[in-house]
Protein backbone atom coordinates (compact mmCIF):
# COMPACT_ATOMS: atom_id res chain seq x y z
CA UNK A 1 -12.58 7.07 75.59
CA UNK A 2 -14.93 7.66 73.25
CA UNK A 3 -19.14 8.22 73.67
CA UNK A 4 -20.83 5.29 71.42
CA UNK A 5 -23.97 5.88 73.31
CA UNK A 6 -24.86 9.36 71.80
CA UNK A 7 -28.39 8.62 69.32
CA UNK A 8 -27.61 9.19 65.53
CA UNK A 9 -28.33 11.94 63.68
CA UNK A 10 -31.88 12.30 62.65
CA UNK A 11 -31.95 12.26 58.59
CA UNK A 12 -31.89 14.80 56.66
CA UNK A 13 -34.78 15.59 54.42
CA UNK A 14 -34.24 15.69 50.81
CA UNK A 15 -34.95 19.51 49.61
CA UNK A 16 -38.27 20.71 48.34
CA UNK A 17 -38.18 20.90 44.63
CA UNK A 18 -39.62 23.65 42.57
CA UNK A 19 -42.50 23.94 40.67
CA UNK A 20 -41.34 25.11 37.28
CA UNK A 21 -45.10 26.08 36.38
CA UNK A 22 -45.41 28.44 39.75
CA UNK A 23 -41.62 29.40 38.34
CA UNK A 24 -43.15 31.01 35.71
CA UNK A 25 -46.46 32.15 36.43
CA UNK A 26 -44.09 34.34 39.11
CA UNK A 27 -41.67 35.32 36.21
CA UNK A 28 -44.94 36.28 34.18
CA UNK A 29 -46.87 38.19 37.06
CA UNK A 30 -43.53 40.37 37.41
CA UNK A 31 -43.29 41.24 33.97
CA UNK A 32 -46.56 42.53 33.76
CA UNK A 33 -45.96 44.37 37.32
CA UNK A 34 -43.00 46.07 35.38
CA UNK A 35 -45.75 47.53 32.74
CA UNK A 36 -46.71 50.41 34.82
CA UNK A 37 -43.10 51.28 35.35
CA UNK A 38 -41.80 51.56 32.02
CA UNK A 39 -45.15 53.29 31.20
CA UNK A 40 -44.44 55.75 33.92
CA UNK A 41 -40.73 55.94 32.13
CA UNK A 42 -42.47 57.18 28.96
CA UNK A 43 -44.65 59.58 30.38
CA UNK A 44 -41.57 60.97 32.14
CA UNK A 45 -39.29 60.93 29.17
CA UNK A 46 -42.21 62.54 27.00
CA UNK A 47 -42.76 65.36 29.20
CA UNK A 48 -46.17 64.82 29.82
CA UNK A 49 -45.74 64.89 34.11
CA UNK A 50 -43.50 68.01 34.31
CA UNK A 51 -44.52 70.18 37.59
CA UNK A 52 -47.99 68.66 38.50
CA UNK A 53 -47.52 67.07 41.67
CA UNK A 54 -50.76 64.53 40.72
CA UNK A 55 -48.97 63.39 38.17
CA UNK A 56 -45.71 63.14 39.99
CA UNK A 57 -47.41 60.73 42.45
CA UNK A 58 -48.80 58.82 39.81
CA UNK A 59 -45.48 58.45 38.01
CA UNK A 60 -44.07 57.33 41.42
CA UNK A 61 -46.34 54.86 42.23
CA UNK A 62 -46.44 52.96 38.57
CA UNK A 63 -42.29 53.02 39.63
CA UNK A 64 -42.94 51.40 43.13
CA UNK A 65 -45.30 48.95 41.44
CA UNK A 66 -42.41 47.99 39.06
CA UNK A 67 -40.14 47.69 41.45
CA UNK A 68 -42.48 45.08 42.71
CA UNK A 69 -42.83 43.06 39.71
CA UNK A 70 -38.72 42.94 40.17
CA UNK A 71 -38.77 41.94 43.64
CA UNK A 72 -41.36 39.25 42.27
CA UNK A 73 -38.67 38.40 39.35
CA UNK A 74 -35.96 38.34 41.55
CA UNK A 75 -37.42 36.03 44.14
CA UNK A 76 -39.46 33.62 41.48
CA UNK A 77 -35.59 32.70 39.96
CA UNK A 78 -33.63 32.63 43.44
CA UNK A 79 -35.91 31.14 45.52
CA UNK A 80 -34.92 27.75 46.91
CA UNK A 81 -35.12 24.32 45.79
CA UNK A 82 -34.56 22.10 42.48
C-alpha cells in the first residue's frame, strides 16, 4: 500500500532576480578591463615591444587583465536569475 504519512515537500523558493543596474555596471567594468588588452594589441601590432622582455611582460599582463574584463563580461550576462 501506499505511504500517506511521508511530510510534503518543503516549497520551493521563487529564484533571485537580477539587478539590471549591477548587470551593467559589470558589463561596463569589463569593457574598460578590456582597454589594456587591446592597447597591449596595438603596441604589439605596431612593433613597439619587439625583443625587450620588460615590455613583453607588460604586454602580457595588459592581456591577462583583459582577459579579466571578459571573464567579468561573461559572468555579468550568464549569471543566474531573472
Amino acid at each position: 500500500m501506499s505511504d500517506t504519512s511521508a511530510p510534503p515537500s518543503p516549497p520551493r523558493r521563487p529564484p533571485e532576480q537580477r539587478n539590471g543596474c549591477v548587470t551593467a555596471l559589470m558589463i561596463v567594468a569589463g569593457v574598460i578591463l578590456l582597454l589594456p588588452g587591446l592597447c597591449a594589441l596595438i603596441f604589439v601590432f605596431a612593433g613597439v615591444a619587439k625583443t625587450a622582455s620588460d615590455d613583453l611582460q607588460f604586454v602580457a599582463a595588459c592581456l591577462l587583465v583583459a582577459c579579466f574584463g571578459v571573464a567579468v563580461i561573461w559572468w555579468a550576462i550568464r549569471r543566474p536569475g531573472s
